[in-house]
Protein backbone atom coordinates (compact mmCIF):
# COMPACT_ATOMS: atom_id res chain seq x y z
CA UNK A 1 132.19 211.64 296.82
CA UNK A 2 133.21 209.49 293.38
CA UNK A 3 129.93 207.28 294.28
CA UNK A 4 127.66 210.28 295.20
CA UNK A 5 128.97 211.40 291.84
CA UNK A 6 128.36 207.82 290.45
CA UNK A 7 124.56 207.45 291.52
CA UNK A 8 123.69 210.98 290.57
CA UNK A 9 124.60 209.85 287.03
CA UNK A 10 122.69 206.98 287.15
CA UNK A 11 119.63 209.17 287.35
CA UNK A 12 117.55 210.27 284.33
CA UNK A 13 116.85 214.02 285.90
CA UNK A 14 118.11 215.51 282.47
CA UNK A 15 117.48 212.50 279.24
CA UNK A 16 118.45 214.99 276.75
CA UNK A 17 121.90 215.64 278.15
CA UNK A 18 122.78 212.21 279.14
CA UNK A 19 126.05 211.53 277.51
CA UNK A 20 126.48 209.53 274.39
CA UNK A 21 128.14 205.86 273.77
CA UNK A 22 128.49 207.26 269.62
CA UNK A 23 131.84 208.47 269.08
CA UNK A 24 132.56 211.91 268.75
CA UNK A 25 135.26 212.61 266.56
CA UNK A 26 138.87 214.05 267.52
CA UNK A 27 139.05 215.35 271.28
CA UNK A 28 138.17 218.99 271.31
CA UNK A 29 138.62 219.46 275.00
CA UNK A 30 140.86 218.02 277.67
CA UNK A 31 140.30 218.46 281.37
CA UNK A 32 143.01 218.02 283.75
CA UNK A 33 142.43 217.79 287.58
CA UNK A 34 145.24 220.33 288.97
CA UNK A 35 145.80 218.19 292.30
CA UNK A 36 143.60 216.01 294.09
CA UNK A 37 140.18 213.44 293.40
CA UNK A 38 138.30 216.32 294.38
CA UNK A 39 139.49 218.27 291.26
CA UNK A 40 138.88 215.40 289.40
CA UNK A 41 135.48 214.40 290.11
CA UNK A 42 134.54 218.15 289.20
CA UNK A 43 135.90 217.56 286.10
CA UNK A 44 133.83 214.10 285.58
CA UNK A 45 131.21 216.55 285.86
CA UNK A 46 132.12 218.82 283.21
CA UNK A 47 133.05 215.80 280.92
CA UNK A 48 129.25 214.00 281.46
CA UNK A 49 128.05 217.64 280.42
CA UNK A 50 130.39 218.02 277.25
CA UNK A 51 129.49 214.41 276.16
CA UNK A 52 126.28 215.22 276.62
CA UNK A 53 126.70 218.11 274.13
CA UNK A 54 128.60 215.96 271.66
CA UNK A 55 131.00 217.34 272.42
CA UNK A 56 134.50 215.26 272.26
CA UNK A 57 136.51 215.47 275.44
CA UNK A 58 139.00 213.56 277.62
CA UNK A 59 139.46 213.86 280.88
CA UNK A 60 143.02 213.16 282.45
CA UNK A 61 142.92 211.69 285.97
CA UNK A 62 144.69 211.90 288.78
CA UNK A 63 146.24 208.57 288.19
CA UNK A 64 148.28 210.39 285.55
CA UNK A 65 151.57 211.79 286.65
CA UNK A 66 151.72 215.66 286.68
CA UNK A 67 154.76 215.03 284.01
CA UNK A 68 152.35 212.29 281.85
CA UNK A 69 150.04 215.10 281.33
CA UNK A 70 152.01 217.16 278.88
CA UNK A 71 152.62 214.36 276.70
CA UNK A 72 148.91 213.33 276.90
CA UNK A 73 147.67 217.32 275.73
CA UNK A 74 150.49 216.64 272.95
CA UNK A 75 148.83 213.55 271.92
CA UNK A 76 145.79 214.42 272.22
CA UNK A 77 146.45 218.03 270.11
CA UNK A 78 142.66 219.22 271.75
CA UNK A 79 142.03 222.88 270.89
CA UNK A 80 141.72 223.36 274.59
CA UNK A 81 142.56 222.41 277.79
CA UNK A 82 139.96 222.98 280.87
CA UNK A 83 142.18 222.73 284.50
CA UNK A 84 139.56 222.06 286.96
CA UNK A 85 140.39 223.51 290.41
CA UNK A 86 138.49 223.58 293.52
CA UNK A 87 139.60 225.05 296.61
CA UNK A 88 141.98 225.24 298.77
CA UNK A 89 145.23 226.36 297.11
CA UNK A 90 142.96 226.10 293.34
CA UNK A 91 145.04 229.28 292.45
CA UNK A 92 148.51 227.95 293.24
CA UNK A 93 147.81 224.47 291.62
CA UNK A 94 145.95 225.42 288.62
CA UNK A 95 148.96 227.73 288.18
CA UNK A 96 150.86 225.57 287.90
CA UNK A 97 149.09 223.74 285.22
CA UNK A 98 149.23 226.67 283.29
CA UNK A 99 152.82 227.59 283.89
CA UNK A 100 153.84 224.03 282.05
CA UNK A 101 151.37 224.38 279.69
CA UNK A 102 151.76 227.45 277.75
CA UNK A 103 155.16 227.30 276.94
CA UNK A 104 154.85 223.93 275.14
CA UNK A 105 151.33 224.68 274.10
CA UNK A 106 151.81 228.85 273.06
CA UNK A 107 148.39 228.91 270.94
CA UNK A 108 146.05 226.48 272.92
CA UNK A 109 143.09 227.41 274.74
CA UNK A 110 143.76 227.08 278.09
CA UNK A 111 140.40 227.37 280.47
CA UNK A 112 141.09 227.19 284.11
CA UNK A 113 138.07 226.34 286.01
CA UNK A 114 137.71 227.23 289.36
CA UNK A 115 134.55 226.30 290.81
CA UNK A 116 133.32 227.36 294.01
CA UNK A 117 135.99 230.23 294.19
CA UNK A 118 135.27 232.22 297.26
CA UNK A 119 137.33 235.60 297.79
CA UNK A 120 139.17 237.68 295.39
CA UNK A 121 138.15 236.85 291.82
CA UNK A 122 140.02 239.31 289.96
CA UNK A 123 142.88 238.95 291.71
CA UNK A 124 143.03 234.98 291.03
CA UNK A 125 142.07 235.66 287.48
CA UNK A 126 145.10 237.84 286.47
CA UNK A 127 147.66 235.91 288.57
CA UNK A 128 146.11 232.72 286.25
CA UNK A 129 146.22 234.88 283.07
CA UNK A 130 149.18 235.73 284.11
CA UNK A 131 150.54 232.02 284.51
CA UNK A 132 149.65 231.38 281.26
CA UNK A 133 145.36 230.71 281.34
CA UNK A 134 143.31 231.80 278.79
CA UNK A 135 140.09 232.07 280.45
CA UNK A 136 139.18 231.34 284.33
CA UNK A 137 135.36 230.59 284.75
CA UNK A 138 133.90 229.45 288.14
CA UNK A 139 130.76 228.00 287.03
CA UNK A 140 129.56 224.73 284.50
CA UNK A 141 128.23 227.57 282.00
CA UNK A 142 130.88 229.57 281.94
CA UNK A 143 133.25 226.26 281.11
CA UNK A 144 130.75 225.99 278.21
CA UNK A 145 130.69 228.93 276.99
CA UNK A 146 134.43 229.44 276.70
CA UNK A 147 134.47 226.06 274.35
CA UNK A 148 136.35 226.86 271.49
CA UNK A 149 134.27 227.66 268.44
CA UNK A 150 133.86 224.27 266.19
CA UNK A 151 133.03 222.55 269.92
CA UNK A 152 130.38 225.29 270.75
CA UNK A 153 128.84 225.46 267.51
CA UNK A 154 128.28 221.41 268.12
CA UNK A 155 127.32 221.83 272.21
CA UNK A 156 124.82 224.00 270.78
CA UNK A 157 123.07 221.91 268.82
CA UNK A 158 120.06 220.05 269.69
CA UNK A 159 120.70 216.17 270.43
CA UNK A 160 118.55 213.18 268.88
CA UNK A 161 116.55 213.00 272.02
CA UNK A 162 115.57 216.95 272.07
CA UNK A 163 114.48 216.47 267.78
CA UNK A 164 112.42 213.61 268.95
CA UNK A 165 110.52 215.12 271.20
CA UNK A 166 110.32 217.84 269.36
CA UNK A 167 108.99 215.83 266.50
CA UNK A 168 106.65 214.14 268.44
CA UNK A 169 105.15 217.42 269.81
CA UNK A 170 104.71 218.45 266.11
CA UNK A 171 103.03 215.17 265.10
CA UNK A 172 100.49 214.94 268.20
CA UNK A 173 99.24 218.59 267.55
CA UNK A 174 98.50 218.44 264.20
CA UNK A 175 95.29 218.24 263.27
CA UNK A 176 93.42 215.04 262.69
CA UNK A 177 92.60 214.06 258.47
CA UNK A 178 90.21 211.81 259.21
């Protein structure tokens, strides 16, 4: 799946949200995978279409211990965290997340994202609100729409590529002086 993942990156389907090398500022997002590669490489997704949106965001990989990822959010002080959760069990382990989260963390933004969730939505969202989530979304727009303000204002924004083009539309239809 990771390389499927890689070589759909590789291609330029989308130039103006191809994420950026230029740094971004503080991290205003963190996404944490709430169990397996799977959850991860859902969240590689979500961070390629932050970045893409300048907007500044980490994810946390499965390589980090469950335990590690408390002290990274604390390090990190993001103004939200996004758990990314596919199914099966994306309830009970994105739960979880949530669960250690909020009582270190009582004022961040805490997103669970459960993508491809099949089956009782509502119920799912209130046992995750109830855990501790903020949100729950189930699809890449709803994760970027729930960005917290200061990051939405900026994944709003047009990139470099999109002013270019824009600029060279402008140019090309104006008329000729000569």
């Amino acid at each position: 799946m990771r390389t499927l993942l890689d070589d759909l990156s590789e291609r330029p389907a989308d130039a103006h949200l191809e994420p950026t090398d230029e740094p971004l500022g503080p991290i205003s997002v963190c996404i944490v995978p709430a169990r397996d590669e799977a959850d991860e490489i859902v969240g590689v997704m979500l961070l390629r279409r932050l970045t893409a949106r300048r907007v500044a965001a980490e994810l946390l990989t499965t390589d980090v211990l469950k335990s590690e990822v408390i002290e990274r959010v604390a390090e990190l002080a993001p103004e939200a965290v996004y758990v990314s959760a596919l199914p099966p069990a994306a309830v009970l382990h994105a739960s979880f997340f949530c669960k250690r989260l909020r009582p270190r963390f009582p004022d961040l933004k805490i997103v669970v994202a459960l993508w491809h969730a099949d089956g009782d939505m509502p119920k799912a969202r209130d046992r995750l609100l109830a855990a501790g989530a903020s949100e729950v979304v189930a699809t890449l727009k709803d994760s970027i729409e729930k960005l917290p303000p200061a990051a939405l204002v900026a994944a709003m924004q047009p990139t470099d590529d999109q002013l270019d083009a824009a600029g060279e539309n402008r140019t090309s239809s104006a008329p000729s002086t000569t």
